[in-house]
N, C-alpha and C. Protein backbone atom coordinates (compact mmCIF):
# COMPACT_ATOMS: atom_id res chain seq x y z
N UNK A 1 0.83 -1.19 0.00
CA UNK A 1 0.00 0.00 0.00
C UNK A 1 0.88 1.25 0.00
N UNK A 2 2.22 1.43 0.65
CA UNK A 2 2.92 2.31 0.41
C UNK A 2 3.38 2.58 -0.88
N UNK A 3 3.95 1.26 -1.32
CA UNK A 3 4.58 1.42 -2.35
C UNK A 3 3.42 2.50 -3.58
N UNK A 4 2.17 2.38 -3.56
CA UNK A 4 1.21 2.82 -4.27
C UNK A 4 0.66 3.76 -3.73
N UNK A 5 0.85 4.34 -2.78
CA UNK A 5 0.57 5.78 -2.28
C UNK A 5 -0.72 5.95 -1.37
N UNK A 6 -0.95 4.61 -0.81
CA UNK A 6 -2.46 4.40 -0.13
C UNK A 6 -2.70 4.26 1.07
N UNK A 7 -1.44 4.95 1.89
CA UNK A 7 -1.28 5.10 3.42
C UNK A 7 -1.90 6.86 3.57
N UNK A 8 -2.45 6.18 4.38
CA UNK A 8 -3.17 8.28 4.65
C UNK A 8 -3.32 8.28 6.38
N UNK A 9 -2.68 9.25 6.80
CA UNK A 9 -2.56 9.22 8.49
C UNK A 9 -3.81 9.63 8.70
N UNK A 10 -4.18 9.21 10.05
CA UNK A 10 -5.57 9.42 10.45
C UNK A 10 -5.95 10.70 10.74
N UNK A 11 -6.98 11.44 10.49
CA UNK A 11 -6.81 12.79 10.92
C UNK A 11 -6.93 13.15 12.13
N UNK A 12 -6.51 14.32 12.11
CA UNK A 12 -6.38 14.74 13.94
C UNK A 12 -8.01 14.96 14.69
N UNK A 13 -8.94 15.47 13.66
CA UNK A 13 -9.97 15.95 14.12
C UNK A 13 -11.18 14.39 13.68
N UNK A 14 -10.42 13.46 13.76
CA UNK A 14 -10.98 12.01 13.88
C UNK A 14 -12.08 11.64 14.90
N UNK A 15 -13.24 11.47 14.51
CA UNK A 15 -14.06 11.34 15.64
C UNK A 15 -14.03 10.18 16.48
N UNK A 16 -13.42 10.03 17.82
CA UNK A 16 -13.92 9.12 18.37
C UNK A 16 -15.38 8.81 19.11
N UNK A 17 -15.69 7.58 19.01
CA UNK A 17 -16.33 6.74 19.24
C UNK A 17 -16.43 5.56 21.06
N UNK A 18 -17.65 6.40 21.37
CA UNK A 18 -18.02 5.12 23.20
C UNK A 18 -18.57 4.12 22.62
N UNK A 19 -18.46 2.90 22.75
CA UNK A 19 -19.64 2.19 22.64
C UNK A 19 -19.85 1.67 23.68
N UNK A 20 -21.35 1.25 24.63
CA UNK A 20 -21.27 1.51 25.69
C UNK A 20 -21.94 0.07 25.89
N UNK A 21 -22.57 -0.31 27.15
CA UNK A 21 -22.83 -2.08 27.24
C UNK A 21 -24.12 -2.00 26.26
N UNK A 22 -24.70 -1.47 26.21
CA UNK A 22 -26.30 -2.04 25.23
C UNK A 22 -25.92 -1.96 24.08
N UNK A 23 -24.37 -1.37 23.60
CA UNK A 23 -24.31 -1.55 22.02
C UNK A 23 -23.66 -3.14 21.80
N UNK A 24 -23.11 -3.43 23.12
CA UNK A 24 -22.99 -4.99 23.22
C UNK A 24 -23.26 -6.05 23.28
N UNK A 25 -24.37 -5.72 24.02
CA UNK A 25 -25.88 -6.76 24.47
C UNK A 25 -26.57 -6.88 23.24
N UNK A 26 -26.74 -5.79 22.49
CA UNK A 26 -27.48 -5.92 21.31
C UNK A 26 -26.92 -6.40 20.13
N UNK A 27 -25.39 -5.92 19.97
CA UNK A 27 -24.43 -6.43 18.99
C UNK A 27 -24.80 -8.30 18.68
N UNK A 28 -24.85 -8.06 16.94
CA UNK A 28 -24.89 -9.80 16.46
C UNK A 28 -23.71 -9.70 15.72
N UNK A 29 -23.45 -11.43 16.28
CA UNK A 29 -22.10 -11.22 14.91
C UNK A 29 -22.89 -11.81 13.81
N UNK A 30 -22.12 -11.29 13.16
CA UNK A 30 -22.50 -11.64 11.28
C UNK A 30 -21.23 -12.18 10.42
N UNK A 31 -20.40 -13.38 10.37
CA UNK A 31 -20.00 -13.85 10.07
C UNK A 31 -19.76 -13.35 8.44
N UNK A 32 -18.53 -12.76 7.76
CA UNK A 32 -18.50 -12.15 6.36
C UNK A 32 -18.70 -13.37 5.76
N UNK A 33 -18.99 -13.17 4.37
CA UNK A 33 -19.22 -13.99 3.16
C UNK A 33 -18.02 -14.22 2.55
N UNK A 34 -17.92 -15.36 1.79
CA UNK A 34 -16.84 -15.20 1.37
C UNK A 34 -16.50 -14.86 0.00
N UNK A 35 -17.14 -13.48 -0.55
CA UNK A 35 -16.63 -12.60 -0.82
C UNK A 35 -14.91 -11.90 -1.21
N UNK A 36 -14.67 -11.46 -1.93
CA UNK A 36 -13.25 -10.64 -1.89
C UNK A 36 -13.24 -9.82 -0.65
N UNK A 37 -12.27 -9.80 -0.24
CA UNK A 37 -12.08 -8.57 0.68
C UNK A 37 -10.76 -7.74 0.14
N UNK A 38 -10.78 -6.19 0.75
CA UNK A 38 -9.91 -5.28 0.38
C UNK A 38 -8.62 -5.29 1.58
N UNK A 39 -7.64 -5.56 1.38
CA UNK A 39 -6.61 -5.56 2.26
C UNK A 39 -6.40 -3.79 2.56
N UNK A 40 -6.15 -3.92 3.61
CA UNK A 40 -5.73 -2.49 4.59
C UNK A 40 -5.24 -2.85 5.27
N UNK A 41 -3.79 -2.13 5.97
CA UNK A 41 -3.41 -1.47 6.81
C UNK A 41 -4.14 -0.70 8.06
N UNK A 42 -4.25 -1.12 9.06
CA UNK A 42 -5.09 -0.92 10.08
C UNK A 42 -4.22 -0.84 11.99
N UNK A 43 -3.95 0.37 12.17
CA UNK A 43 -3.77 -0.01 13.39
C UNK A 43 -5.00 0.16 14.64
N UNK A 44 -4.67 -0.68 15.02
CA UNK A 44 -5.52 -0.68 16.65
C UNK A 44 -4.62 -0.65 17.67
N UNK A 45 -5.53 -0.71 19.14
CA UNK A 45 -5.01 -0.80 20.31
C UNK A 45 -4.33 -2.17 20.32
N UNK A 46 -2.97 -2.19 20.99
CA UNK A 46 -2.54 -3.39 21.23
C UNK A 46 -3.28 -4.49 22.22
N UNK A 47 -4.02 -3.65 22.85
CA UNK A 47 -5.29 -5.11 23.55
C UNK A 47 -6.16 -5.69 23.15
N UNK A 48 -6.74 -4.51 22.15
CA UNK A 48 -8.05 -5.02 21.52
C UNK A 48 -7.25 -5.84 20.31
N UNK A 49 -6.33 -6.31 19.44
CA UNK A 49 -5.79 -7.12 19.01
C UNK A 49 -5.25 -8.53 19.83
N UNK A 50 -4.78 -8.47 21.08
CA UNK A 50 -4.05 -9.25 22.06
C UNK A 50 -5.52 -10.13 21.88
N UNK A 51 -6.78 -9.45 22.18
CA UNK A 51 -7.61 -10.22 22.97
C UNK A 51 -8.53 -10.86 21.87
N UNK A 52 -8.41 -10.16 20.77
CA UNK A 52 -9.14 -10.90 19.05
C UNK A 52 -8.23 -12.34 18.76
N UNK A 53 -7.08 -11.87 18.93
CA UNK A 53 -5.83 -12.94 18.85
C UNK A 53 -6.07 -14.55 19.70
N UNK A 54 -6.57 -14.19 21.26
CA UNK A 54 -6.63 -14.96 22.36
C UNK A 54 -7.79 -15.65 21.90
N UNK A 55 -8.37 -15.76 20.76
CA UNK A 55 -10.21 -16.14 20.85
C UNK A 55 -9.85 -17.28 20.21
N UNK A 56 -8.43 -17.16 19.50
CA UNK A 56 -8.35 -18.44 18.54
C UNK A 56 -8.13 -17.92 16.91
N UNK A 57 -7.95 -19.08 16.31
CA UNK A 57 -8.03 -19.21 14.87
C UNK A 57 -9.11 -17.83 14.33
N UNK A 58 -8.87 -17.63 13.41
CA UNK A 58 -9.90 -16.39 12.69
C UNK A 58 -10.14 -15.22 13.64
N UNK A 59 -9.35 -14.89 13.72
CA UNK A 59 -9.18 -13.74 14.63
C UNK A 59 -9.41 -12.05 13.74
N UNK A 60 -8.89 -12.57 12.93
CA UNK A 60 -9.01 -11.21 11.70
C UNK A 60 -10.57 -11.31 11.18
N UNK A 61 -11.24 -12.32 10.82
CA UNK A 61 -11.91 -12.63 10.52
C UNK A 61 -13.62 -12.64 11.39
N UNK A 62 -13.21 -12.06 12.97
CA UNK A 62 -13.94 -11.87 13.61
C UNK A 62 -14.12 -10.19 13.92
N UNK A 63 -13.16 -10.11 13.50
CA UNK A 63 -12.35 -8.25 13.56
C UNK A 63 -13.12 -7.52 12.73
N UNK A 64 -13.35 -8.33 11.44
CA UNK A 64 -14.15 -8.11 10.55
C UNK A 64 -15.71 -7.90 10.18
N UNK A 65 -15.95 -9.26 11.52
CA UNK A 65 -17.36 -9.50 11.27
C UNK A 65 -18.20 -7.92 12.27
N UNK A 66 -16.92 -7.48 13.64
CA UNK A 66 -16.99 -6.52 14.20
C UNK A 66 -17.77 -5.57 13.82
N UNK A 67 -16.65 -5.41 12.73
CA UNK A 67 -17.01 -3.74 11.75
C UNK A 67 -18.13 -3.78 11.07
N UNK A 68 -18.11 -4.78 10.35
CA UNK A 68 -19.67 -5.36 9.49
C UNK A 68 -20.83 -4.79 10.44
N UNK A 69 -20.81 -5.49 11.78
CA UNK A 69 -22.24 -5.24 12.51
C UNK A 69 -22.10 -3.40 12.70
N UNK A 70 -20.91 -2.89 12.93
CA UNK A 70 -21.28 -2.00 13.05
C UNK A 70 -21.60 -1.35 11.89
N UNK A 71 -21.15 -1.63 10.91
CA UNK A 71 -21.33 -0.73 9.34
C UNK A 71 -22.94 -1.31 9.13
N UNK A 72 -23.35 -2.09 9.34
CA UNK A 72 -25.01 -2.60 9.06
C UNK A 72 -25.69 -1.75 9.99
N UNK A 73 -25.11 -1.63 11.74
CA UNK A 73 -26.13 -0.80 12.57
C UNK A 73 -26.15 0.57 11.84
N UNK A 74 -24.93 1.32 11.24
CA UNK A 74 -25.30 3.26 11.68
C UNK A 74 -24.92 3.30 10.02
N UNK A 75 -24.68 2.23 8.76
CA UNK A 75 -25.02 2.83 6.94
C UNK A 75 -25.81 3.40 7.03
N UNK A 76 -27.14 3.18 7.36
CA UNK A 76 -28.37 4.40 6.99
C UNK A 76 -28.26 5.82 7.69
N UNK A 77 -27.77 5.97 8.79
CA UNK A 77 -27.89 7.22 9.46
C UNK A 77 -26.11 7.63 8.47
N UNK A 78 -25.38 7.63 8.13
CA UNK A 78 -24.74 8.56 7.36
C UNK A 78 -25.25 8.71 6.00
N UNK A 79 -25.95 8.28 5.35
CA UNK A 79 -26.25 8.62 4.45
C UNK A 79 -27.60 10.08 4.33
């Protein structure tokens, strides 16, 4: 991705994000399709990786299904 110019630092005025216990309680996983996926470059917290890591096998792959639920809960409200 460097080599092709597709690293972009995060911006400073980056919104963070609480998610708080009822976005947990309510959270489903959704297991991705198997589909193409787009490789990225992604850093996180070194725990919240430690502890995706600790779950076992498919660890990326649960990382994934993460974002999914959240990109399914709040796609309609950015649009």
């Amino acid at each position: 991705m460097k080599d092709r110019g597709e690293l972009f630092p995060t911006a400073v005025d980056a919104e963070e994000i609480e998610l708080d216990e009822s976005f947990w309680r309510n959270a489903k996983l959704i297991m991705p399709s198997g589909e193409t996926k787009t490789s990225v470059h992604l850093r996180v917290d070194p725990e919240v990786f430690d502890w995706f890591k600790r779950q076992g096998k498919g660890h990326l792959t649960r990382m994934n299904a993460v974002l999914r639920a959240y990109y399914e809960a709040n796609r309609k409200k950015a649009s």
